[in-house]
Every structure is written in C-alpha cells, then in structure tokens.
N, C-alpha and C. Protein backbone atom coordinates (compact mmCIF):
# COMPACT_ATOMS: atom_id res chain seq x y z
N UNK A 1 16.59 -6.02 -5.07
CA UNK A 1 15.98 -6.93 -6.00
C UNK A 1 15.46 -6.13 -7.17
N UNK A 2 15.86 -6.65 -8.40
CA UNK A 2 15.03 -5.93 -9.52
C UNK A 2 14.07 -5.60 -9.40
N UNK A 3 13.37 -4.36 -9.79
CA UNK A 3 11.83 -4.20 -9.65
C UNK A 3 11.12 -5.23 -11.04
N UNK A 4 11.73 -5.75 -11.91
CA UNK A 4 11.03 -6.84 -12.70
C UNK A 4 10.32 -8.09 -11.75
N UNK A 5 11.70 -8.46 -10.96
CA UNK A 5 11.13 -9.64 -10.61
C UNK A 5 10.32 -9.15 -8.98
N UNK A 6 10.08 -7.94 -8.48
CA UNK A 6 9.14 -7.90 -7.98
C UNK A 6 7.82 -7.80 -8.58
N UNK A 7 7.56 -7.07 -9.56
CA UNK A 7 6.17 -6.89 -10.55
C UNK A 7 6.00 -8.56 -10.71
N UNK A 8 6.85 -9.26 -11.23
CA UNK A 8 6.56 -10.90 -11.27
C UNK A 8 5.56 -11.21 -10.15
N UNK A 9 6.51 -11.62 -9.39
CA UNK A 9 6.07 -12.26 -7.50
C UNK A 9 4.94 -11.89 -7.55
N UNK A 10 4.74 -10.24 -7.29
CA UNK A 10 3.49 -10.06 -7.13
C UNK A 10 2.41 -10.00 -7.89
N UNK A 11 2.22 -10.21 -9.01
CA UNK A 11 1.44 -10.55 -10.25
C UNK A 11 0.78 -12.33 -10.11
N UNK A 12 2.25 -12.84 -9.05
CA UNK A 12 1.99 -14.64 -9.15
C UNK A 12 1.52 -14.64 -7.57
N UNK A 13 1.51 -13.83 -7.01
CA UNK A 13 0.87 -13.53 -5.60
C UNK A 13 -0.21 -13.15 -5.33
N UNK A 14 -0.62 -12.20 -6.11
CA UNK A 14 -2.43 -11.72 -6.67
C UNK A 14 -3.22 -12.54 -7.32
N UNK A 15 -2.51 -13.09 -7.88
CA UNK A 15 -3.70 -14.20 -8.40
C UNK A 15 -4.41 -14.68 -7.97
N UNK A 16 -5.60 -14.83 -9.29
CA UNK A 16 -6.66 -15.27 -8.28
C UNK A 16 -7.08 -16.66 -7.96
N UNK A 17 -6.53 -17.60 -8.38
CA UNK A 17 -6.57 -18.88 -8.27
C UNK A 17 -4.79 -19.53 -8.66
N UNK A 18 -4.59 -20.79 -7.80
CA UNK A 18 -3.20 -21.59 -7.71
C UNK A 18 -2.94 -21.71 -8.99
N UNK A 19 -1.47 -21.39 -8.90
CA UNK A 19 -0.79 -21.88 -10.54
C UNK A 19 -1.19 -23.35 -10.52
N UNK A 20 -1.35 -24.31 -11.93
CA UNK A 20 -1.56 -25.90 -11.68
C UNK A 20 -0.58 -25.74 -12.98
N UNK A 21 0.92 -26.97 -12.56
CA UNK A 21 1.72 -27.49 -13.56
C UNK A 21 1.51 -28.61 -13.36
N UNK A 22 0.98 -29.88 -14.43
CA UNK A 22 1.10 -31.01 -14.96
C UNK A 22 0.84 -31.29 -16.14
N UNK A 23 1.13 -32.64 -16.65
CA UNK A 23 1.82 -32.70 -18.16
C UNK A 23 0.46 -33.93 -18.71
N UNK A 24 0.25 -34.09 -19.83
CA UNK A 24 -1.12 -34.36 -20.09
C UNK A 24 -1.51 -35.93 -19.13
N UNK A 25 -2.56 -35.82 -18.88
CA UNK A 25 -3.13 -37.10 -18.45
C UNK A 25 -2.29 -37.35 -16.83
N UNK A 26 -1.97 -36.59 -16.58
CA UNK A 26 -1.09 -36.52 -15.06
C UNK A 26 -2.06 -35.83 -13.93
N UNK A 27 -3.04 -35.35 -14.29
CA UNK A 27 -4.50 -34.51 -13.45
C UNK A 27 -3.64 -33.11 -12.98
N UNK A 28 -4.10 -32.64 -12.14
CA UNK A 28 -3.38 -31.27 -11.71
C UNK A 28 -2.50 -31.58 -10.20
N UNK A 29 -1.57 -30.75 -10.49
CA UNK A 29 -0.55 -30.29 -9.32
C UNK A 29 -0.51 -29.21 -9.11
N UNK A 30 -1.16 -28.79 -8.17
CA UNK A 30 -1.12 -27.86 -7.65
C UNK A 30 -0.22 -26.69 -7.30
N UNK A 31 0.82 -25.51 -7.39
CA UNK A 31 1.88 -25.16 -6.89
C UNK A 31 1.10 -24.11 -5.94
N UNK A 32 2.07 -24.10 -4.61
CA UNK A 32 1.46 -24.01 -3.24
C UNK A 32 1.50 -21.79 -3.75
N UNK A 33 0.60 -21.24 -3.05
CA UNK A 33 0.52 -19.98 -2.98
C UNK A 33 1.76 -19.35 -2.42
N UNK A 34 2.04 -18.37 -2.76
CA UNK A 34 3.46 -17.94 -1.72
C UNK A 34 2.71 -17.56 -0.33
N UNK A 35 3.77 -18.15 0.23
CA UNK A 35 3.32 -17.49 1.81
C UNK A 35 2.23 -18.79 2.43
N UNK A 36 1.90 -19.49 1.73
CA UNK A 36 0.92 -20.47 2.16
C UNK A 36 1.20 -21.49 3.57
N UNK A 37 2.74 -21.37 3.79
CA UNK A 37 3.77 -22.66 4.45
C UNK A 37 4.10 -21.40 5.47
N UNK A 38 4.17 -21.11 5.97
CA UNK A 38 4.57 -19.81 7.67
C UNK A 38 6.18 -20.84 7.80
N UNK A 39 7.11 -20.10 7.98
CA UNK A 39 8.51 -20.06 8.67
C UNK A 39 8.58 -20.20 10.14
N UNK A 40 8.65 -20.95 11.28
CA UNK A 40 8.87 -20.84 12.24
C UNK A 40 8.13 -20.02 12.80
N UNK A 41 8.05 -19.07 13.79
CA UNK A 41 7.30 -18.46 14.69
C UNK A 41 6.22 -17.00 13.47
N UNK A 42 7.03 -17.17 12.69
CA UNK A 42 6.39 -16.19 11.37
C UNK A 42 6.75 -14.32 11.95
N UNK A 43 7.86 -14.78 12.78
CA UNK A 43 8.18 -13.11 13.40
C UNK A 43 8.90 -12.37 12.81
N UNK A 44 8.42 -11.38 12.54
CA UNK A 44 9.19 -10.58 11.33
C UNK A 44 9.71 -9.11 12.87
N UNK A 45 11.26 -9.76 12.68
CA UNK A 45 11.97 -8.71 13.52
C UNK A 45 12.87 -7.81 13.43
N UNK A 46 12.46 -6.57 12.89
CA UNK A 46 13.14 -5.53 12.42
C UNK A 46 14.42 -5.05 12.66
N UNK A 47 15.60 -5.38 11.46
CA UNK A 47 17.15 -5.27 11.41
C UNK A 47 17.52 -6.63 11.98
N UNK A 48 16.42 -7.84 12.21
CA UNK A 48 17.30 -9.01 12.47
C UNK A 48 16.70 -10.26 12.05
N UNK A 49 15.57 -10.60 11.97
CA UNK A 49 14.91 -11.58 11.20
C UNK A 49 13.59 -11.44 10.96
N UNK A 50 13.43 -12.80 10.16
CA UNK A 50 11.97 -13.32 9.45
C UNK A 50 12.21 -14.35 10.23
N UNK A 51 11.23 -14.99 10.67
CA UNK A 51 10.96 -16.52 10.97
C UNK A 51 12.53 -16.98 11.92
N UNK A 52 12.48 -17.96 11.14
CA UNK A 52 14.03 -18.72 12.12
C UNK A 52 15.28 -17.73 11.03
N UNK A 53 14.80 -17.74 10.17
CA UNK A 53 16.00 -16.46 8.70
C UNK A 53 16.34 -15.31 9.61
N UNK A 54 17.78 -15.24 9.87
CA UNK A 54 18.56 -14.60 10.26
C UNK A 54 19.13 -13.50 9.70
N UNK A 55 19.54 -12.27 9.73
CA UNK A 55 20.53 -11.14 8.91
C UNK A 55 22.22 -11.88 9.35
N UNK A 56 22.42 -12.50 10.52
CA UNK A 56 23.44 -12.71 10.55
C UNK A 56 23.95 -14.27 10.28
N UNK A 57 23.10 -14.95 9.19
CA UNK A 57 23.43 -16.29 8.70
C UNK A 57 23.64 -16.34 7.41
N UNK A 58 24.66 -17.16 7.06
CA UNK A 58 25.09 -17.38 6.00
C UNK A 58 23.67 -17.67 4.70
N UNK A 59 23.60 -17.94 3.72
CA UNK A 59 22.77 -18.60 2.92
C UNK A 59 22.14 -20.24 3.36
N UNK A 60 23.34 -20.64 2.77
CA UNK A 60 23.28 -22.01 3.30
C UNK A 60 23.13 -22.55 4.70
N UNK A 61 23.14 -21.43 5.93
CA UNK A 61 22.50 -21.61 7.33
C UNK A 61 20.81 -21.39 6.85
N UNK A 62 20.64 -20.32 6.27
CA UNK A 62 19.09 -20.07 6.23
C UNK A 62 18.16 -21.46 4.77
N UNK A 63 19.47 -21.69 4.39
CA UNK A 63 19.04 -22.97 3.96
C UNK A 63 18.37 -24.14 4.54
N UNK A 64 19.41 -24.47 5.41
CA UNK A 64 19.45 -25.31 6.39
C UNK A 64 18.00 -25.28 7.42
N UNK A 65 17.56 -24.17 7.73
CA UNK A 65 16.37 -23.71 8.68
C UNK A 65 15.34 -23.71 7.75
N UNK A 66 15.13 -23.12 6.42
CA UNK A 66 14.06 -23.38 5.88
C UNK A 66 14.09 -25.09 5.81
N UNK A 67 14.43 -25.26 5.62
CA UNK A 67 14.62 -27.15 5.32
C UNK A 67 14.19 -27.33 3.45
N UNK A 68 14.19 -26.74 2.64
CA UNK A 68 13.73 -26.66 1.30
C UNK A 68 15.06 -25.97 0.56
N UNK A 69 15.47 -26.66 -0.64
CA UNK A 69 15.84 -25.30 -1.83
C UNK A 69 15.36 -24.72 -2.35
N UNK A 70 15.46 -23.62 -2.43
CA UNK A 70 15.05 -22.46 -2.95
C UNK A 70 15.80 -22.40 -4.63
N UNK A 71 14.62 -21.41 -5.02
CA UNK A 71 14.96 -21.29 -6.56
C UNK A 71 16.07 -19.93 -6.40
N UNK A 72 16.92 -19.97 -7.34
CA UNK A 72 18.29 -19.47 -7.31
C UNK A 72 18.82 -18.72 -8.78
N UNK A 73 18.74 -17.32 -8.90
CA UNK A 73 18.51 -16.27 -9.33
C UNK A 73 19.50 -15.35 -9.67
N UNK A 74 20.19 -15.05 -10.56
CA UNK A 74 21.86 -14.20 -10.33
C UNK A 74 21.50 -12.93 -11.36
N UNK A 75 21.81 -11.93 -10.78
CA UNK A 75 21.29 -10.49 -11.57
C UNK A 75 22.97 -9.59 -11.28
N UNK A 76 23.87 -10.30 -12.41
CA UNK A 76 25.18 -9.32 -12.16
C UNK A 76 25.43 -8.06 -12.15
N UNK A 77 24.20 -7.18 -12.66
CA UNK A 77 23.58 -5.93 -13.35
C UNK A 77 23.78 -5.56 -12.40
N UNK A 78 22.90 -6.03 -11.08
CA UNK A 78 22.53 -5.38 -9.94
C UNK A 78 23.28 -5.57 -8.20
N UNK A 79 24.01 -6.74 -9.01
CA UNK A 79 25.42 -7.36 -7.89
C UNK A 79 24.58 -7.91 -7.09
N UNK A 80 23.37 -8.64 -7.24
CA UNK A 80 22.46 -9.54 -6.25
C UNK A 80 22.47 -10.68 -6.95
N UNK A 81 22.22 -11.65 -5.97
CA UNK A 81 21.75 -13.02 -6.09
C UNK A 81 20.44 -13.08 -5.21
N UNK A 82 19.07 -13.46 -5.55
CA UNK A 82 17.64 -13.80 -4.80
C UNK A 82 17.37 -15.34 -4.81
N UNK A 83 17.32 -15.67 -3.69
CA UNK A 83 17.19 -16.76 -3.40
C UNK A 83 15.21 -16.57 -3.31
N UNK A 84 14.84 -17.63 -3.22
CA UNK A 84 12.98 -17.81 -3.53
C UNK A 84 12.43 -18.95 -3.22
N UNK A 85 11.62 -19.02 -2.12
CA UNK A 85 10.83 -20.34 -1.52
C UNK A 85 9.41 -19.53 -1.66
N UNK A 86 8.69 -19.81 -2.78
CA UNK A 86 7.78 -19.92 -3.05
C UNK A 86 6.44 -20.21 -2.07
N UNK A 87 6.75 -21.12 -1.65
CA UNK A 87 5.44 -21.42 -1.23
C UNK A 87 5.82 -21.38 0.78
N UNK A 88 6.58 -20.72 1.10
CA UNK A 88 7.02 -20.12 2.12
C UNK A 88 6.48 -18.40 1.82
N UNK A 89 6.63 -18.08 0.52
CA UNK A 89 7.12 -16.62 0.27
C UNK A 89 7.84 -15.96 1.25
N UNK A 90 8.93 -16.43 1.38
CA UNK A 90 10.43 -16.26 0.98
C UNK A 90 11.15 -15.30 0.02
N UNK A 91 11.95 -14.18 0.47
CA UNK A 91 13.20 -13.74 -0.85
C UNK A 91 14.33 -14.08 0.21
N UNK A 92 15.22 -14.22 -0.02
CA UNK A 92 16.36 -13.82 0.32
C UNK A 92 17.77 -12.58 -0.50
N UNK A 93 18.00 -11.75 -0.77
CA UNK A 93 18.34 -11.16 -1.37
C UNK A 93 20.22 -11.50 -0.63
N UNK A 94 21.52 -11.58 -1.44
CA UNK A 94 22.58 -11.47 -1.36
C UNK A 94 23.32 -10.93 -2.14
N UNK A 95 24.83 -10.23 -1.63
CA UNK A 95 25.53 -9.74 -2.69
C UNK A 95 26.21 -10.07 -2.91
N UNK A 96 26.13 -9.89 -4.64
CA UNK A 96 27.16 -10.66 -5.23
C UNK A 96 28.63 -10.95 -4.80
N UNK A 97 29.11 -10.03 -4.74
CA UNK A 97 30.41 -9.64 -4.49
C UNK A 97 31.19 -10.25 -3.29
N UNK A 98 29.98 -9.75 -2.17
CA UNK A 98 30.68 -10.24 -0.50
C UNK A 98 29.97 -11.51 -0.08
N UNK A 99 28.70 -12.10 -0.70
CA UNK A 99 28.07 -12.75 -0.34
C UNK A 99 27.34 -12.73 1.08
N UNK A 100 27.34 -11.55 1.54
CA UNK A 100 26.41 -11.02 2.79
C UNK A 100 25.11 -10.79 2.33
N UNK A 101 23.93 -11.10 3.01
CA UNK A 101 22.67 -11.20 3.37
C UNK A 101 22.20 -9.80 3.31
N UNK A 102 21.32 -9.29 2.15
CA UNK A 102 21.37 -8.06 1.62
C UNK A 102 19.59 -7.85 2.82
N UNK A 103 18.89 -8.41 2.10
CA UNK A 103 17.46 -8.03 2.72
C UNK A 103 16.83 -9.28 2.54
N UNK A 104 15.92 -9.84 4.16
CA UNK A 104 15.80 -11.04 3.93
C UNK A 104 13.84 -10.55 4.28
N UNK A 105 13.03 -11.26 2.59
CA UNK A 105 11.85 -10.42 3.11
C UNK A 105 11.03 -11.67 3.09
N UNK A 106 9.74 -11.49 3.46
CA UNK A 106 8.19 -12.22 2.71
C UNK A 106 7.24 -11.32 1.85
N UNK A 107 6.84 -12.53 0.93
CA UNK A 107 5.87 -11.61 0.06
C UNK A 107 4.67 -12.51 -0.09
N UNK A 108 3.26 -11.50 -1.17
CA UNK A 108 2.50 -12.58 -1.01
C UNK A 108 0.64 -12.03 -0.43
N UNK A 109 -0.11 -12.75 0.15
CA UNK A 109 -1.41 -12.19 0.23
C UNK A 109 -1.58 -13.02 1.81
N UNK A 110 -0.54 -14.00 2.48
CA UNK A 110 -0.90 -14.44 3.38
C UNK A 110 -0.73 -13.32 4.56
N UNK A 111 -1.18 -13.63 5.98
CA UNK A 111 -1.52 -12.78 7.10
C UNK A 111 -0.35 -13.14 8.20
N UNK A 112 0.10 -14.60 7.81
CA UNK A 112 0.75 -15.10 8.46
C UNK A 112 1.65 -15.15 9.06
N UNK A 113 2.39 -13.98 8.11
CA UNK A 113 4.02 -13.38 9.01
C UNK A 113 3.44 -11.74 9.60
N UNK A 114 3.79 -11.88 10.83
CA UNK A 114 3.34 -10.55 11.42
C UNK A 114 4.71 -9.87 11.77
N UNK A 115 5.14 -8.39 11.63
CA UNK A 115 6.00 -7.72 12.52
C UNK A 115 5.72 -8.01 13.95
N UNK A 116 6.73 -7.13 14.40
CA UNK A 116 6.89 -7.04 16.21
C UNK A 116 5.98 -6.37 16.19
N UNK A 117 5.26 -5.63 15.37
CA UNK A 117 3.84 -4.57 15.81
C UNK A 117 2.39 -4.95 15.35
N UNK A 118 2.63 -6.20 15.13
CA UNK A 118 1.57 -6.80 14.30
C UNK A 118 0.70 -6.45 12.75
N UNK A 119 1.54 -6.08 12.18
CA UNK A 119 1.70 -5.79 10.55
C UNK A 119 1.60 -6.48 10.13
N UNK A 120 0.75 -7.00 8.95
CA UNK A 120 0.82 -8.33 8.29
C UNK A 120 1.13 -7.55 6.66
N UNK A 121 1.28 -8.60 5.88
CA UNK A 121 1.01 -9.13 4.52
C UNK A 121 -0.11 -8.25 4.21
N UNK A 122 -0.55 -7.75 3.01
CA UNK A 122 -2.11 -7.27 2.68
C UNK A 122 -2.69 -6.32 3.87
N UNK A 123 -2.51 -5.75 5.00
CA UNK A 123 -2.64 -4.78 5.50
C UNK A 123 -2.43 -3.54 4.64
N UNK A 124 -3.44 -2.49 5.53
CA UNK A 124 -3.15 -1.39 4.31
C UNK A 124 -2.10 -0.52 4.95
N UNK A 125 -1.72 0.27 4.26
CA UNK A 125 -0.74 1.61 4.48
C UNK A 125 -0.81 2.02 5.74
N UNK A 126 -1.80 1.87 6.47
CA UNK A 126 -2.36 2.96 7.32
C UNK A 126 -1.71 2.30 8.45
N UNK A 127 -1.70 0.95 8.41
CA UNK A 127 -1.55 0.08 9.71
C UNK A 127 0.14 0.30 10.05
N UNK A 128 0.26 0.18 8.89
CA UNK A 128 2.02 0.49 8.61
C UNK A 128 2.53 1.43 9.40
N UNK A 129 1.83 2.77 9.12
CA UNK A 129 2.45 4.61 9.75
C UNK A 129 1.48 3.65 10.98
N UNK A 130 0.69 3.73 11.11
CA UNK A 130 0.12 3.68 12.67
C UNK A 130 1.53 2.87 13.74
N UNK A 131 1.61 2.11 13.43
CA UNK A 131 2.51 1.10 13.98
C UNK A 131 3.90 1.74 14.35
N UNK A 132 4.35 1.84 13.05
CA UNK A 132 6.00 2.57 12.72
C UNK A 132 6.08 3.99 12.87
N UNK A 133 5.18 4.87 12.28
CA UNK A 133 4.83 5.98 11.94
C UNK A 133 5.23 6.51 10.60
N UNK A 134 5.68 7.72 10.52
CA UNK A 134 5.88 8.28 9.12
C UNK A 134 7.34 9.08 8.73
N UNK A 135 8.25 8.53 9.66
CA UNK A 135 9.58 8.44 9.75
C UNK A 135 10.42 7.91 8.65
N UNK A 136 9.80 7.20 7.75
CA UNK A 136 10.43 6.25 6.75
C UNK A 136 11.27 7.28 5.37
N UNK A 137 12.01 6.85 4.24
CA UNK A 137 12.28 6.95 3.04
C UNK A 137 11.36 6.38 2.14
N UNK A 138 10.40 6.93 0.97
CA UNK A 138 9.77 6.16 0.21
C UNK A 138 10.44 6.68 -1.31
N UNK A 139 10.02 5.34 -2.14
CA UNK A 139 10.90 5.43 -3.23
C UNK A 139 9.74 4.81 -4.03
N UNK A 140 9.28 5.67 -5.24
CA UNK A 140 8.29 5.82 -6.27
C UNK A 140 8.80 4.90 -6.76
N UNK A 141 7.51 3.92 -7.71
CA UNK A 141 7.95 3.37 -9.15
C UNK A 141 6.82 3.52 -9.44
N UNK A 142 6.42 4.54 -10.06
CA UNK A 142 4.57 4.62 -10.22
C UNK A 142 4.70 3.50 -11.87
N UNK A 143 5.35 3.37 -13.25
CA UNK A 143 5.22 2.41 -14.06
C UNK A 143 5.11 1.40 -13.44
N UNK A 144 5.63 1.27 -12.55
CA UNK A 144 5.79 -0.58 -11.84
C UNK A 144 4.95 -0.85 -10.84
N UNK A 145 4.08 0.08 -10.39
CA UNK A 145 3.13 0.29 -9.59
C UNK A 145 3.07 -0.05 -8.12
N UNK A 146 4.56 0.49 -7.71
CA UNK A 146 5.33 -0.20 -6.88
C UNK A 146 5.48 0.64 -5.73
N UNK A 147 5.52 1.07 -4.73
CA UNK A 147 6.12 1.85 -3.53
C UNK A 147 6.62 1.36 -2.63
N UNK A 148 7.76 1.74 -2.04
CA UNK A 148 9.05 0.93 -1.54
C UNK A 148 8.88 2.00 -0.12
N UNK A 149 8.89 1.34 0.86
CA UNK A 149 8.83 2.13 2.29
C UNK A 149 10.33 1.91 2.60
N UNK A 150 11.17 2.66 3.37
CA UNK A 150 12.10 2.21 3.94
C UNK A 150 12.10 2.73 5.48
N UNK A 151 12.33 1.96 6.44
CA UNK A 151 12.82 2.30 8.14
C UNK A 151 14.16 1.92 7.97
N UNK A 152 15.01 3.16 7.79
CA UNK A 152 16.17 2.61 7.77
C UNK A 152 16.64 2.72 9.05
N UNK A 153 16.42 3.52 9.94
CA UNK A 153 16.94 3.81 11.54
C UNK A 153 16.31 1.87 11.70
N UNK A 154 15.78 1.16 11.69
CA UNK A 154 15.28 -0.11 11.79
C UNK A 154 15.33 -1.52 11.23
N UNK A 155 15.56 -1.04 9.96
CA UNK A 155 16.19 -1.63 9.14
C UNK A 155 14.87 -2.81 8.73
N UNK A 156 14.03 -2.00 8.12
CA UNK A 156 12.76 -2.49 7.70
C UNK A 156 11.87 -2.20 6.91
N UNK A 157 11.42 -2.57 5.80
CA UNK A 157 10.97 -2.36 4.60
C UNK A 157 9.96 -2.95 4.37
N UNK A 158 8.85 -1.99 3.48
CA UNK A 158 7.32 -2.59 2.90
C UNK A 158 7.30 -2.39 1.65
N UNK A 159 7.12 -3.01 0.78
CA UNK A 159 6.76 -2.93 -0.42
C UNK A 159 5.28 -2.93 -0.13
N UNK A 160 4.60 -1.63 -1.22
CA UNK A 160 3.28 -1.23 -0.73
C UNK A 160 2.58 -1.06 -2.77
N UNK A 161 1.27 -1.86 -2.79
CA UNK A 161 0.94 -1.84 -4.20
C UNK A 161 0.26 -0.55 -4.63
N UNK A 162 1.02 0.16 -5.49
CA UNK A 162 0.45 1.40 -6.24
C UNK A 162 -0.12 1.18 -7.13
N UNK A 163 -1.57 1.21 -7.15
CA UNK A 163 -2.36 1.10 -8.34
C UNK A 163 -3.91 1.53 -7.88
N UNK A 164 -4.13 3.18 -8.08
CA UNK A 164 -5.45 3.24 -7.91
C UNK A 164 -6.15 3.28 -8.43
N UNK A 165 -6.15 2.61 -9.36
CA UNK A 165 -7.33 2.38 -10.77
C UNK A 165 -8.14 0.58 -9.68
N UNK A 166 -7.31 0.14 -9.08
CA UNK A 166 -7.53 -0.89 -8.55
C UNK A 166 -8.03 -0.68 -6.77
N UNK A 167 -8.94 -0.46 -6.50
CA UNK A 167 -8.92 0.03 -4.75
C UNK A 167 -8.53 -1.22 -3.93
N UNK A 168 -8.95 -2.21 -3.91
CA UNK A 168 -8.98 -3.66 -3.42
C UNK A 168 -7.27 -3.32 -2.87
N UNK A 169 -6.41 -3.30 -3.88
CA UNK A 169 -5.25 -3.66 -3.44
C UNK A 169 -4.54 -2.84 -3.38
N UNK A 170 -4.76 -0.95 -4.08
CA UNK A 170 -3.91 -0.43 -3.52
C UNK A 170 -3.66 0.67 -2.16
N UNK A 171 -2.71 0.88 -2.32
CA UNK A 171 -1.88 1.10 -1.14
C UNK A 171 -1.97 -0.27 -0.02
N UNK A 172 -2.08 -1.43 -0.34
CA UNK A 172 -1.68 -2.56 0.89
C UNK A 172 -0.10 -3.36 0.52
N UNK A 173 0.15 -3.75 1.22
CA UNK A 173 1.35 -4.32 1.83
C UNK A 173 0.94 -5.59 0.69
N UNK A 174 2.35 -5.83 0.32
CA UNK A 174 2.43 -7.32 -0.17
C UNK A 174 3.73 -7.63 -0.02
N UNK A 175 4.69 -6.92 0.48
CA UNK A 175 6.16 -7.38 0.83
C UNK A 175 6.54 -6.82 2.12
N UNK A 176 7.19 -7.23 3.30
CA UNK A 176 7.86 -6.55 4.36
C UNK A 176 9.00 -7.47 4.40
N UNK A 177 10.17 -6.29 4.76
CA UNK A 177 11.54 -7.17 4.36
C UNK A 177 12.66 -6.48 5.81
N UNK A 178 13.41 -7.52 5.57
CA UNK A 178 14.33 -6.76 7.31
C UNK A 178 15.96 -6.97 6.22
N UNK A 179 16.30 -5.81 7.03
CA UNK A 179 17.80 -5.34 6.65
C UNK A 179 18.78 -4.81 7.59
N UNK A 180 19.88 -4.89 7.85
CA UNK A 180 20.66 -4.30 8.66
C UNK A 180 20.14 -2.97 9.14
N UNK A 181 20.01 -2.26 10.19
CA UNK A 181 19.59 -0.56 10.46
C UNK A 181 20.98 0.10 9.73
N UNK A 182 20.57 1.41 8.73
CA UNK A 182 21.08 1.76 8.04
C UNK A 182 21.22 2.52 6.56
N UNK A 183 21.77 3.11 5.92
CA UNK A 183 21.52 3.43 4.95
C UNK A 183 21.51 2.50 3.69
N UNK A 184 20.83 1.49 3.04
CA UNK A 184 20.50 0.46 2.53
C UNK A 184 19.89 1.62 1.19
N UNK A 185 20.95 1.60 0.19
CA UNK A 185 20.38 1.97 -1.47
C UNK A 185 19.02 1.56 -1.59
N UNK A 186 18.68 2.40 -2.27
CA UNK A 186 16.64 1.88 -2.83
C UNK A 186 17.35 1.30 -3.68
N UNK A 187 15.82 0.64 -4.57
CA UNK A 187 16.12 -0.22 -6.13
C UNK A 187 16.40 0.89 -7.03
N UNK A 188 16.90 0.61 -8.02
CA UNK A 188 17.17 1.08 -9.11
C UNK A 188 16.29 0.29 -10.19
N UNK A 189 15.58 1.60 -11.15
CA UNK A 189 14.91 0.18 -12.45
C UNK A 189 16.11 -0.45 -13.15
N UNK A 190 15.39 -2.01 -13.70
CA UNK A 190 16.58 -2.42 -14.32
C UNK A 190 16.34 -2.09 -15.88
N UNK A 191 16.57 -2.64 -16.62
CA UNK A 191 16.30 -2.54 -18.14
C UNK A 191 15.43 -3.19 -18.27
N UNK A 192 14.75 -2.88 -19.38
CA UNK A 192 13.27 -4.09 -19.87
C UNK A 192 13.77 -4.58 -20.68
C-alpha cells in the first residue's frame, strides 16, 4: 500500500473526534471511527486471516463476509488495488496483475482485533517483540513517520507510529496486517 495513503488512514484514525459529513440543515452524520465495527471473532491469524477475511479468498468472497462495500482504490504505480471498510478498519490490499490477496490488515486506535498472542491496535512496540520477539525485517520511513515491522517466517506485519516529538503515540501499533509466510517486498515511497 502506498505509504500516502497510509499517512492518510492514520491521520483519519488519530483523530481526535468523528469525522461529521452532512449538508446544511441535515444536523450531523456521524462517520463511524475505523475499527469501531470488530469483524467476526476479531482474530488476527498470522499468514492466514483477520476476522472471517481470509489470505485464501477471493475479493468478492471477503466481500461477501464483511457484508459491506468497501471503498475501492487502484494505484497502477504500485500494481495494487486497496480495498477499505472504514468503519470495520479494514485494508485489503490486491494485485493488480494476478488479482491475489496481497496483505489483508486492520488499522486504527480500536483494541478490538487481537493477534493469536494478544496484540492489539495502539499497543506499544514492546508488546509486539515480547509476544513475537525481535526476529522481524523493519523498514524506515522516518518523513512519513512510519515503521513497518515485518514477520516474514509468519507472514505478519505492524505498522508502528514514528514520531517522537509526540510520546502518546509513538512507537504504538496502529496497523497489524497478515500475508502469506514469506518474502513479501516492503513499501516503496510513492511520489508526492
């Protein structure tokens, strides 16, 4: 996934109060927090799912199980398509090309999706190596204030917030994502 539209997510994930879209004299509508709505059992199972979201289902199967459409995203740059349920916080990441199920993650400030080791959302760093240990690939984006964990023997990934001008939030978790076990490319920046 672009590191743009992760800096997004999580910029609309930190916030500190609900986006409200309505149009004059309509009062407020609320749009739900990401992560606010839990997926099925909320089990985040390393190299094979999130929730009822499968590595080995089509799109339109993990369609089907979220029960919602998702917002729908095409980055030819990067040969991905990101699928996005918002208020699930939801990615689905696919490739372009083969249309296989690239990395299926959650993002967000909720607690609600736990690993098999009990890792949440907003946990800090520490819980992460405690759990997994310190076996991983990490991949800098200090401009984007971004740190990318990878378990690739596991096929499991944290996006972890770099920003220590900010203590509150950095080094904690705001993305964990499952991927085939394997050698899985880091991001690449895209263009601004």
């Amino acid at each position: 996934m672009p590191l743009r539209m992760l800096l997004l997510c999580l910029a609309a994930a930190l916030a500190s109060g609900p986006a409200v879209a309505a149009g004059p004299g309509e009062g407020s509508v609320e749009e739900p927090r990401p992560g606010s709505t839990v997926l099925g059992d909320g089990l985040i199972v390393p190299g094979q799912r999130v929730g009822p979201a499968r590595l080995s289902m089509t799109v339109e199967q993990i369609i089907a199980a979220v029960g919602t459409r998702p917002k729908r995203d095409e980055f030819p740059a990067d040969g991905i398509v990101l699928y996005e349920w918002r208020g699930e916080g939801l990615w689905v990441s696919q490739t372009l090309a083969s249309k296989a199920i690239r990395v299926i993650s959650v993002f967000g400030t909720s607690d609600k999706y736990k690993t098999d080791k009990s890792v949440s959302l907003i946990h800090p760093r520490s819980k992460m190596e405690a759990a997994y240990g310190k076996g991983y690939n990490e991949y800098s984006y200090p401009e984007d204030r971004i740190t990318l964990v990878r378990y690739h023997d596991l096929g499991l990934q944290f996006g972890i917030i770099h920003q220590p001008s900010n203590p509150t939030i950095h080094n904690r978790i705001f993305q964990i994502g499952v991927f085939v076990p394997g050698d899985l490319p880091p991001l690449h920046k895209t263009s601004r």
